[in-house]
Structures are given as structure tokens and as C-alpha cells.
N, C-alpha and C. Protein backbone atom coordinates (compact mmCIF):
# COMPACT_ATOMS: atom_id res chain seq x y z
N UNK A 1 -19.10 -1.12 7.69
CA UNK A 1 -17.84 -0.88 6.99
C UNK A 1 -17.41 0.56 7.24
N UNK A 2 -16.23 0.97 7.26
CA UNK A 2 -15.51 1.90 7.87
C UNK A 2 -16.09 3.00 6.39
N UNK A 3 -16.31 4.30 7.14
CA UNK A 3 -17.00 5.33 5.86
C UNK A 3 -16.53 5.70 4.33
N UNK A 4 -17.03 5.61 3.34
CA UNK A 4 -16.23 6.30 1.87
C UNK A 4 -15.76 7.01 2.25
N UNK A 5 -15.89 8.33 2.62
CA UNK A 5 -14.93 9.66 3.39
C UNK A 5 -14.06 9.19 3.83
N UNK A 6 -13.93 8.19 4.57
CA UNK A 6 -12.39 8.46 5.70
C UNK A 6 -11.58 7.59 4.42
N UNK A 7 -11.95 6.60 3.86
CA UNK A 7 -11.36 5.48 2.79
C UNK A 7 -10.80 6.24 1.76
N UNK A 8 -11.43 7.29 1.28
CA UNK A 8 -10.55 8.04 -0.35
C UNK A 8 -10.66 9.37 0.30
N UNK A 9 -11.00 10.35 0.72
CA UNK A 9 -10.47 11.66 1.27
C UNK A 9 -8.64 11.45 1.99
N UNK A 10 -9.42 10.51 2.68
CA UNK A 10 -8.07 10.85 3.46
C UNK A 10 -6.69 9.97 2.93
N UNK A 11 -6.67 8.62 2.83
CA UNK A 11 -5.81 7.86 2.53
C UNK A 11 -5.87 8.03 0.72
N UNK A 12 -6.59 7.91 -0.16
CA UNK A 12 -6.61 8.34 -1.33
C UNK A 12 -5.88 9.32 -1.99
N UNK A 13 -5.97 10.62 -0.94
CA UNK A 13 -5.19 11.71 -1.23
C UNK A 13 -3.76 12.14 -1.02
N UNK A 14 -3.97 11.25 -0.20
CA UNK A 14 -2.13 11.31 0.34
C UNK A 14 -1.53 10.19 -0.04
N UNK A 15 -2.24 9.23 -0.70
CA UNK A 15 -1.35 8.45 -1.66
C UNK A 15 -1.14 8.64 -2.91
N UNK A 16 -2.47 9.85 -3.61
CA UNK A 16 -2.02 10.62 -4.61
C UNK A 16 -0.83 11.64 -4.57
N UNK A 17 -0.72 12.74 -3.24
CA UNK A 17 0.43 13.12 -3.28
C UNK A 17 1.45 12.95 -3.15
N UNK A 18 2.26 11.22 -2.26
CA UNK A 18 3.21 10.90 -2.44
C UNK A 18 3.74 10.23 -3.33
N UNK A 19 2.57 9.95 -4.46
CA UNK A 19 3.22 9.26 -5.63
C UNK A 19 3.36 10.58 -6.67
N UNK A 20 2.84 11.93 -6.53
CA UNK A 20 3.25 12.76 -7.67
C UNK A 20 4.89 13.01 -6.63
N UNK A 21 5.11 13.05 -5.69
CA UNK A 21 6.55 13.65 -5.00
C UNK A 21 7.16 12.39 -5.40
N UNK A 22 6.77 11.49 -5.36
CA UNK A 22 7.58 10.17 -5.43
C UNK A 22 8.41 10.38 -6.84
N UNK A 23 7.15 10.59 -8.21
CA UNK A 23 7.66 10.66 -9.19
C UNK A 23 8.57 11.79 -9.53
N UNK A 24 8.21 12.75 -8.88
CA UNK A 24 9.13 14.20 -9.23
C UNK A 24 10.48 13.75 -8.35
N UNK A 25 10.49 13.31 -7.35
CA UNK A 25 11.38 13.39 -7.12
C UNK A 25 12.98 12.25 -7.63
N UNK A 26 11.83 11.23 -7.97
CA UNK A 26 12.63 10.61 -9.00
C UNK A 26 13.14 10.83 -10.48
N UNK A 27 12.58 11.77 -10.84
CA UNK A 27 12.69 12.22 -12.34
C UNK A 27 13.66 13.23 -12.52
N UNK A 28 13.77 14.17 -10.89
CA UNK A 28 14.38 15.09 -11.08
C UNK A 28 15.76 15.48 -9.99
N UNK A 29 15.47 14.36 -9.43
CA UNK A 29 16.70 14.31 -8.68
C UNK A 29 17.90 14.14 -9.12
N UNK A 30 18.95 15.13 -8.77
CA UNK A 30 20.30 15.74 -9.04
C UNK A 30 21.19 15.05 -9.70
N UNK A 31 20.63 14.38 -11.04
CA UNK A 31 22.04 13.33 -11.70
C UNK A 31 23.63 13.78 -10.90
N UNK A 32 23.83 15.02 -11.10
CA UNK A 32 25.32 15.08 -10.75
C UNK A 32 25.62 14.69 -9.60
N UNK A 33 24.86 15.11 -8.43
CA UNK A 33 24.81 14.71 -7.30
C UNK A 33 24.91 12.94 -7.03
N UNK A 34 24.15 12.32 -7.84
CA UNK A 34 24.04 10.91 -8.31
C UNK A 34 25.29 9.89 -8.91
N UNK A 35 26.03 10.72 -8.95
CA UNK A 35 27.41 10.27 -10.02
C UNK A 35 28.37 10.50 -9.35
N UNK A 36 28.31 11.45 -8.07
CA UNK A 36 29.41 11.81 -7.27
C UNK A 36 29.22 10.44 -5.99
N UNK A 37 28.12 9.69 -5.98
CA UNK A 37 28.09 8.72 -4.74
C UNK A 37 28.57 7.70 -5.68
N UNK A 38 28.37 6.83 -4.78
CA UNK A 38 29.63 5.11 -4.96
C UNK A 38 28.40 4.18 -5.24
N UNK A 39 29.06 3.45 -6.05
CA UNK A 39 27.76 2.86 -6.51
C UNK A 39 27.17 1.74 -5.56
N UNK A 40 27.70 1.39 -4.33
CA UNK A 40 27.01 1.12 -3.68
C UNK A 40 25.45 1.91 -3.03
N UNK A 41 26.00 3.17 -2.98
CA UNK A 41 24.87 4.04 -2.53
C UNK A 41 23.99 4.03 -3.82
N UNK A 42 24.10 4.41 -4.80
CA UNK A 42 23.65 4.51 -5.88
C UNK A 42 22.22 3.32 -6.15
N UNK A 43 23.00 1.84 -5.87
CA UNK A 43 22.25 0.61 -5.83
C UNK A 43 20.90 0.96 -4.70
N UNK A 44 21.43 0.78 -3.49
CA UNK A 44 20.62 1.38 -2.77
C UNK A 44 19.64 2.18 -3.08
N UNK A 45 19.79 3.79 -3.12
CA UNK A 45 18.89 4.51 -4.02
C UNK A 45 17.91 3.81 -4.90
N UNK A 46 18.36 3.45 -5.81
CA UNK A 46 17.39 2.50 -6.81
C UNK A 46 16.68 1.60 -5.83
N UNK A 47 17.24 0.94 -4.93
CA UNK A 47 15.95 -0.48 -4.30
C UNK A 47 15.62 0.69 -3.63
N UNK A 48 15.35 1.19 -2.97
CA UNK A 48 14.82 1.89 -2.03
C UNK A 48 13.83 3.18 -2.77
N UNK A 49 13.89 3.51 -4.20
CA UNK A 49 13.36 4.22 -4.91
C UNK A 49 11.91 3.27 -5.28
N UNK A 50 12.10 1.96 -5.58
CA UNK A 50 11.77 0.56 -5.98
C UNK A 50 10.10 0.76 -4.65
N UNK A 51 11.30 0.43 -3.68
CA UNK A 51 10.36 0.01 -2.35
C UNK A 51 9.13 1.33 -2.75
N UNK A 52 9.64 2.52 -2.49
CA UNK A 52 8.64 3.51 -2.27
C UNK A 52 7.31 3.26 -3.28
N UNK A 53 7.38 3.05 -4.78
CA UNK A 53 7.27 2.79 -5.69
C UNK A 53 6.27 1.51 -5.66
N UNK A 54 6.58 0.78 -4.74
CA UNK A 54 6.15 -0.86 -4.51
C UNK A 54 4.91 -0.54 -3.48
N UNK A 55 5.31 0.03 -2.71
CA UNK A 55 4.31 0.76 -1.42
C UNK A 55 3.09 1.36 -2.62
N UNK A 56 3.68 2.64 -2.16
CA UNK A 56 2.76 3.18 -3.45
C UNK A 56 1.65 2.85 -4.43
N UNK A 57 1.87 2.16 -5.39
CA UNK A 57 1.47 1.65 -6.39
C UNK A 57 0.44 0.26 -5.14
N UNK A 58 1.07 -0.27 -4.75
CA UNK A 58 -0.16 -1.56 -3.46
C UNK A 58 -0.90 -1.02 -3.05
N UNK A 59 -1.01 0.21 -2.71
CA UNK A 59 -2.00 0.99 -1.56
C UNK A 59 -2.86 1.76 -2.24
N UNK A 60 -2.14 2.21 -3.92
CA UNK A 60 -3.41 2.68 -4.70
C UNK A 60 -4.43 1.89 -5.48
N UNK A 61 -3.68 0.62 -5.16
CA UNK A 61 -4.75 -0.62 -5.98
C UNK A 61 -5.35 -0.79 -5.13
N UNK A 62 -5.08 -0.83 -3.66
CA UNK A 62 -6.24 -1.44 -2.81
C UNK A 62 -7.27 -0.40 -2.66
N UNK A 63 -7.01 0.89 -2.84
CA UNK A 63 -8.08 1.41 -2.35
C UNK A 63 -9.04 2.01 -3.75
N UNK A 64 -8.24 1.70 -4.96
CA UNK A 64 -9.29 1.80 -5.54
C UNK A 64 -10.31 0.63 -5.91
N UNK A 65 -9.86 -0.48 -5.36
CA UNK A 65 -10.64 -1.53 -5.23
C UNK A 65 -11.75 -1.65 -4.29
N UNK A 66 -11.23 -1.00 -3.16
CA UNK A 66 -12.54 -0.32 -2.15
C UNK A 66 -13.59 0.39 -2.67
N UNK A 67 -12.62 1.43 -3.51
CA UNK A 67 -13.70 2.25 -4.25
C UNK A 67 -14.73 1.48 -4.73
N UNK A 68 -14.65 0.75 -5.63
CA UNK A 68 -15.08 -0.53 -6.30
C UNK A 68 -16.42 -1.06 -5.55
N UNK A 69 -15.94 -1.60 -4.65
CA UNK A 69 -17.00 -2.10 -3.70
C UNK A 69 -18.13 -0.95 -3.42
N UNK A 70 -17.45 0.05 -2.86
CA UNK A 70 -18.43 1.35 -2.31
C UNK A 70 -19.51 1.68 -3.42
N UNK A 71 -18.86 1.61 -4.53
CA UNK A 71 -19.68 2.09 -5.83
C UNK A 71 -20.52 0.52 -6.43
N UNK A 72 -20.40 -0.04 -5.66
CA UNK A 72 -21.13 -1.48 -5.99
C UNK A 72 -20.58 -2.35 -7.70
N UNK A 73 -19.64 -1.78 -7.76
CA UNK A 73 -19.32 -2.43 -9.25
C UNK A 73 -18.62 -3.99 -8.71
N UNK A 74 -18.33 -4.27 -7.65
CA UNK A 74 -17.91 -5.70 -7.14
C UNK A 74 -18.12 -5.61 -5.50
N UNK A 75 -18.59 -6.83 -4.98
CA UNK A 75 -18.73 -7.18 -4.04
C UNK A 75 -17.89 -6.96 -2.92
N UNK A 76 -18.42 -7.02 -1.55
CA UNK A 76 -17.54 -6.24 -0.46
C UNK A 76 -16.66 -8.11 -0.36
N UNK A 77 -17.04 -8.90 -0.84
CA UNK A 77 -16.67 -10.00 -0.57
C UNK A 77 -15.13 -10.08 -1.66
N UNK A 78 -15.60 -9.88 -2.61
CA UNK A 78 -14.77 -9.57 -4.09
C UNK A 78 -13.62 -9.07 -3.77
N UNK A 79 -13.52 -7.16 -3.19
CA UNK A 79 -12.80 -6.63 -2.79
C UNK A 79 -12.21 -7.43 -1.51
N UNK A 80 -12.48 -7.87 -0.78
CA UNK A 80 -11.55 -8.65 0.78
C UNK A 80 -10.78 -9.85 0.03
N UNK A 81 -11.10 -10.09 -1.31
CA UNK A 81 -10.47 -11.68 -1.74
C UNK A 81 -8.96 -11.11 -1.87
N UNK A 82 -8.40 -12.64 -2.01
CA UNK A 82 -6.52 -12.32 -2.48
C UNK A 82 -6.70 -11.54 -3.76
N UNK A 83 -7.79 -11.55 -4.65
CA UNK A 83 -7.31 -10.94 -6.08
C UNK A 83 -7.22 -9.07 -5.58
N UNK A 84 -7.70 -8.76 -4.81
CA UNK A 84 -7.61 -7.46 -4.58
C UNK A 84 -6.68 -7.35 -3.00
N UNK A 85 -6.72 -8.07 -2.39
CA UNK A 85 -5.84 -7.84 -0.95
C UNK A 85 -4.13 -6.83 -1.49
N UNK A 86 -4.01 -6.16 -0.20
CA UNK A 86 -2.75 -5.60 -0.34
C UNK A 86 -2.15 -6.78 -0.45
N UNK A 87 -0.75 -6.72 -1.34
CA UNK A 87 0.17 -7.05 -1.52
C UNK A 87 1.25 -6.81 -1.11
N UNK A 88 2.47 -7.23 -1.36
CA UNK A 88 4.04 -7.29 -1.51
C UNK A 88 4.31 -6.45 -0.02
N UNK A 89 3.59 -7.72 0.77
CA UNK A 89 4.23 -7.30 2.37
C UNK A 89 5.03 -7.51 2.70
N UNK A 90 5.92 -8.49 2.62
CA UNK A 90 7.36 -8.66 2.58
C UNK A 90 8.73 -7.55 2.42
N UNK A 91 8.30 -6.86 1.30
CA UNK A 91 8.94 -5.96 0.62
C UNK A 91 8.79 -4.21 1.28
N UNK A 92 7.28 -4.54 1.53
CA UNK A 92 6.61 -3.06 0.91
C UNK A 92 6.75 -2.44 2.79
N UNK A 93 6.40 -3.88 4.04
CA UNK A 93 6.49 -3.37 5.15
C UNK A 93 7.59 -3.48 5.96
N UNK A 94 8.62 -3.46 5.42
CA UNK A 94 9.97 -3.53 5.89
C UNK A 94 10.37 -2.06 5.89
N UNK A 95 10.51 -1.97 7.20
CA UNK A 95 10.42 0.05 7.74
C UNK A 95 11.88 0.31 7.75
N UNK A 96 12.89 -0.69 7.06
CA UNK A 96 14.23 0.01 7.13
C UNK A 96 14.31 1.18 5.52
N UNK A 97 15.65 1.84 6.28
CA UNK A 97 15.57 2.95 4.68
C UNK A 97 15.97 4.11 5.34
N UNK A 98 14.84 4.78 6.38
CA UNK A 98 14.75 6.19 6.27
C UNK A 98 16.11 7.04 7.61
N UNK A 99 16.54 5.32 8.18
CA UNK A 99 17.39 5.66 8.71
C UNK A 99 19.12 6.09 8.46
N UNK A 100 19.08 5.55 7.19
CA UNK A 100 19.95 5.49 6.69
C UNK A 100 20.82 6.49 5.80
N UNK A 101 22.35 7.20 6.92
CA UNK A 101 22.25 8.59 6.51
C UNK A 101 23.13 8.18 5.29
N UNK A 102 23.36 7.44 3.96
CA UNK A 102 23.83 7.30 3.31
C UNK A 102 22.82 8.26 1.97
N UNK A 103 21.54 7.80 2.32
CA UNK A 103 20.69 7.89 1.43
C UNK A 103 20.49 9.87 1.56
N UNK A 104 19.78 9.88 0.17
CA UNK A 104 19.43 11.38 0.22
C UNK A 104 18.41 12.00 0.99
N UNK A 105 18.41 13.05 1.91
CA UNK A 105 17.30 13.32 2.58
C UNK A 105 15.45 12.85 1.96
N UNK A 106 15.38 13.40 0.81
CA UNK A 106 13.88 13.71 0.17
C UNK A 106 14.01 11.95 0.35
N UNK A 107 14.51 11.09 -0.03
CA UNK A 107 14.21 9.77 -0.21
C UNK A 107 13.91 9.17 0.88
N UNK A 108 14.56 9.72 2.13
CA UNK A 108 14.46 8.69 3.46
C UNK A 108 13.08 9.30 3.93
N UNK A 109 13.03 10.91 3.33
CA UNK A 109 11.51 11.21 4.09
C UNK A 109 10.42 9.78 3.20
N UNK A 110 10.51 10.01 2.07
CA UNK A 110 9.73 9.14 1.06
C UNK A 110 9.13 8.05 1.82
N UNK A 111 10.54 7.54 1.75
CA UNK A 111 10.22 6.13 2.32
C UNK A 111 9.93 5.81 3.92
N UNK A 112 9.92 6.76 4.79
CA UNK A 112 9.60 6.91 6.09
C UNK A 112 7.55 7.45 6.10
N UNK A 113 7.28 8.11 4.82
CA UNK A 113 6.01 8.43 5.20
C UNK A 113 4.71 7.57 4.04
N UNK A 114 5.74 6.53 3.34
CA UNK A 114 5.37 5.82 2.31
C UNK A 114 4.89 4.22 3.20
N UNK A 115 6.00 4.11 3.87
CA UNK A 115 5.86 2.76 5.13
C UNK A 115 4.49 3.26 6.02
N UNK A 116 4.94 4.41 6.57
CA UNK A 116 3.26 4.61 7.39
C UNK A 116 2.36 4.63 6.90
N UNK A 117 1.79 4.80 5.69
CA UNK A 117 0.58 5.07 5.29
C UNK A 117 0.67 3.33 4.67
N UNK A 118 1.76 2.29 4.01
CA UNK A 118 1.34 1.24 3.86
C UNK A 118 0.58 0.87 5.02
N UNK A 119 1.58 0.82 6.00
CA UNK A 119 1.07 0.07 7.59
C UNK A 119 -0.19 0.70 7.69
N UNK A 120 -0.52 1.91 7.65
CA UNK A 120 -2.35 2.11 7.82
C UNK A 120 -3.07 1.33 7.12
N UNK A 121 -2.97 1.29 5.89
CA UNK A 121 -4.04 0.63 4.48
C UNK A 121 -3.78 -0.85 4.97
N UNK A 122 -2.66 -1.50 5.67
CA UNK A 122 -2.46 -2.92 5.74
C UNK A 122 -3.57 -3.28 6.88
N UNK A 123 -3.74 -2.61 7.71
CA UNK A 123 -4.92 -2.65 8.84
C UNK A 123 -6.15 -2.38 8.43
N UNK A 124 -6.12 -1.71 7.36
CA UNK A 124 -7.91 -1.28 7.15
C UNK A 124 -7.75 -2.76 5.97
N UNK A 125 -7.19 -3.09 5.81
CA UNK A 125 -7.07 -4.34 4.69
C UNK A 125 -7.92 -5.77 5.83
N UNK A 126 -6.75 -5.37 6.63
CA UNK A 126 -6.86 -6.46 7.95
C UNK A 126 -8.81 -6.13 8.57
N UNK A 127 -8.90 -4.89 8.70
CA UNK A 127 -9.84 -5.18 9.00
C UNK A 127 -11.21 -5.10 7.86
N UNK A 128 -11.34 -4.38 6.67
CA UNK A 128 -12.28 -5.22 5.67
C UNK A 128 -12.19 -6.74 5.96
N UNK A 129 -11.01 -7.32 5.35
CA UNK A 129 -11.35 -8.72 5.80
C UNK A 129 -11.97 -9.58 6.70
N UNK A 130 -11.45 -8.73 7.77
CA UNK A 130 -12.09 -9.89 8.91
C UNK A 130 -13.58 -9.12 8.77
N UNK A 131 -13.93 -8.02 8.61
CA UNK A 131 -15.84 -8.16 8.43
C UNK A 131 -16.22 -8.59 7.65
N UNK A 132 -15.79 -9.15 6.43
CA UNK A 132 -16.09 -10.09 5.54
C UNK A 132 -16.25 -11.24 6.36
N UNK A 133 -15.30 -11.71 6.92
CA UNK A 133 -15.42 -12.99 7.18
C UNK A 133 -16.71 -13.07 8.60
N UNK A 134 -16.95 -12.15 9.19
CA UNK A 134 -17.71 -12.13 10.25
C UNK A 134 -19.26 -12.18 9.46
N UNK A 135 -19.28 -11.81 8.11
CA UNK A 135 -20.83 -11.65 7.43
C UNK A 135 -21.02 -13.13 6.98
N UNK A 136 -19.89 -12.93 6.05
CA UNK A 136 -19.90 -14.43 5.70
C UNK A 136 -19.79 -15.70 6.77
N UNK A 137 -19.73 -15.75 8.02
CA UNK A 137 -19.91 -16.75 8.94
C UNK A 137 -21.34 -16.41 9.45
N UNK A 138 -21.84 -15.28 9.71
CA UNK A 138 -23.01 -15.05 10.05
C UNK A 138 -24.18 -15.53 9.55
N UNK A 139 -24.17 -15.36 8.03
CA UNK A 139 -25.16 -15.24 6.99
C UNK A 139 -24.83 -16.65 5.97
N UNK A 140 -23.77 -17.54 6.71
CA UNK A 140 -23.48 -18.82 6.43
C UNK A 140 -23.14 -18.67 5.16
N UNK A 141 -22.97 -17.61 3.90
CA UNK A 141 -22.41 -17.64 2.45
C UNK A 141 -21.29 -17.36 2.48
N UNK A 142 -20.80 -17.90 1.43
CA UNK A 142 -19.08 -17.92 1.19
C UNK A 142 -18.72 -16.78 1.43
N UNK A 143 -17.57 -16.87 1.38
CA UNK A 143 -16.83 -15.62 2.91
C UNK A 143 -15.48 -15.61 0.98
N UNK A 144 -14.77 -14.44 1.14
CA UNK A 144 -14.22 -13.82 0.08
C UNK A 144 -13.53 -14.84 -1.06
N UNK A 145 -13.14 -16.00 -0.20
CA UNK A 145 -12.51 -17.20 -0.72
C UNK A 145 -13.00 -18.01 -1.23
N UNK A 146 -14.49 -17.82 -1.45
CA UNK A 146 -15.50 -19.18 -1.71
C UNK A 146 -16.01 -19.98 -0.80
N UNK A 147 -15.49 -20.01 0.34
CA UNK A 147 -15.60 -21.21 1.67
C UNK A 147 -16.22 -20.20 2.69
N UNK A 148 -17.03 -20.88 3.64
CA UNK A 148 -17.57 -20.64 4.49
C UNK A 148 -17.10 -20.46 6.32
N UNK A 149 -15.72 -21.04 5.93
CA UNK A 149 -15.18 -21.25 7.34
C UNK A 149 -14.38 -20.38 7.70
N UNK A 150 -14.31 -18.81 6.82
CA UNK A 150 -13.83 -17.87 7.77
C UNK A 150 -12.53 -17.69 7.00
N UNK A 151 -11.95 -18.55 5.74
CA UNK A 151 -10.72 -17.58 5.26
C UNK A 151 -10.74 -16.95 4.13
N UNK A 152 -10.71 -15.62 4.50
CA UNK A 152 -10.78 -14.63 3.72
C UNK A 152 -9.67 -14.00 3.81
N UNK A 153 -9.15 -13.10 2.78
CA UNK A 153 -8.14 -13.21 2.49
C UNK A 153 -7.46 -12.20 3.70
N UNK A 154 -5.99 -11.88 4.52
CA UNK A 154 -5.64 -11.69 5.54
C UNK A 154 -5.18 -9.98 4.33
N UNK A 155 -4.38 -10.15 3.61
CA UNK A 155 -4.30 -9.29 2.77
C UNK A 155 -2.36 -9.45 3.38
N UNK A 156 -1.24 -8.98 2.72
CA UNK A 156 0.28 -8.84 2.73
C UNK A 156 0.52 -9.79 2.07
């Protein structure tokens, strides 16, 4: 399994700091400035505040669910199941947003460095799983799903 160090040093921490910028920057971003756009933009803003938010919040559950495993409080099998797999891939890996010069700078960065770090955690998701499923086919015991034939959960 890929090291505790690289799992919460690195991705841990920079999903702690884009959710304190995430929140500051939602809390404190320029009402007036906010009231002078059209509420189309405005709408926008909000889903796209949403998305970051959606990212965010998926990528800190998964990895403290890793944690989980590392610290042996649940199984490496446990952690690869759907009850812990990343989520809301639909939503969360849809890389539009940061192009969009409607939106406010700090937000398009947000959501431009909020998508990359999903797309990283969605691969280390991708791959916990599939070594789950490679132990659990090996060692013939249920693989994250209960079943033996290899589906474990894909994670999105």
C-alpha cells in the first residue's frame, strides 16, 4: 500500500489548506462586488462555490478513512468498500469553472486546484481498490464488497 507519509503529509495538507481558503474566501468575499454582477453570474458563483465545497469535503472523507485503515481502526478492505469510496464524481470531476472569465479570479483558481487534487485522490482511490481486490482474489477472502470475484468498490 502506497506510504502514510505520501497519503496525509502531502494530500491531507493541501486539502486542509484549500478548504481554510475555500472557507475564507467564501465568507469574505466582496458582498458589494457580489450585488454589482447579474444574477446569472451570481447563480453560478454559488454552484461553483458548491462544487469546490463538494470536492473538498469527498477528498477529506476519503483520506481520513485511509487514515483509518493505516491506524488499524478498520480494515484495508473496509476503507476500499462503497461506504468509504470517493464520491460525487459526477459533480465533483467535472473540470469546467476555472475557465470561465465571468467568475471571480480567487474562485476559478479554487476550483482549478480543487479538481486536481480531486483527480489525484480519485486515482489513489482507484488504486487502493484494485489492491484490495488483488489480496482479496489472492488470499481467496472477500474482497471490500463481501464477494470474492474482484468487485470492490471502483470509488466516483
Amino acid at each position: 500500500m502506497v506510504s502514510h507519509t505520501f497519503f496525509f503529509n502531502g494530500p491531507y495538507d493541501e486539502t486542509m489548506t484549500l478548504l481554510i481558503e475555500a472557507r475564507n474566501y467564501i465568507t469574505f468575499h466582496d458582498a458589494a462586488e457580489h450585488r454589482k454582477m447579474s444574477p446569472q453570474v451570481r447563480l453560478q458563483i454559488s454552484y461553483e462555490s458548491m462544487r469546490v465545497t463538494s470536492r473538498l469535503t469527498q477528498v477529506m472523507a476519503w483520506l481520513l478513512a485511509q487514515k483509518a485503515v493505516h491506524a488499524g481502526e478498520i480494515t484495508k478492505a473496509q476503507g476500499a468498500s462503497v461506504d468509504y469510496a470517493l464520491s460525487g464524481g459526477e459533480v465533483c470531476s467535472d473540470g469546467a469553472g476555472p475557465e470561465n472569465e465571468d467568475l471571480p479570479a480567487g474562485l476559478r483558481s479554487l476550483l482549478e486546484r480543487s479538481h486536481r487534487l480531486y483527480m489525484r485522490v480519485e486515482r489513489l482511490d482507484r488504486m487502493v481498490s484494485e489492491e484490495v481486490r488483488r489480496e482479496a482474489e489472492a488470499n481467496g477472502a472477500p474482497d471490500a464488497d463481501g464477494g470474492v470475484d474482484g468487485g470492490a468498490a471502483a470509488g466516483g
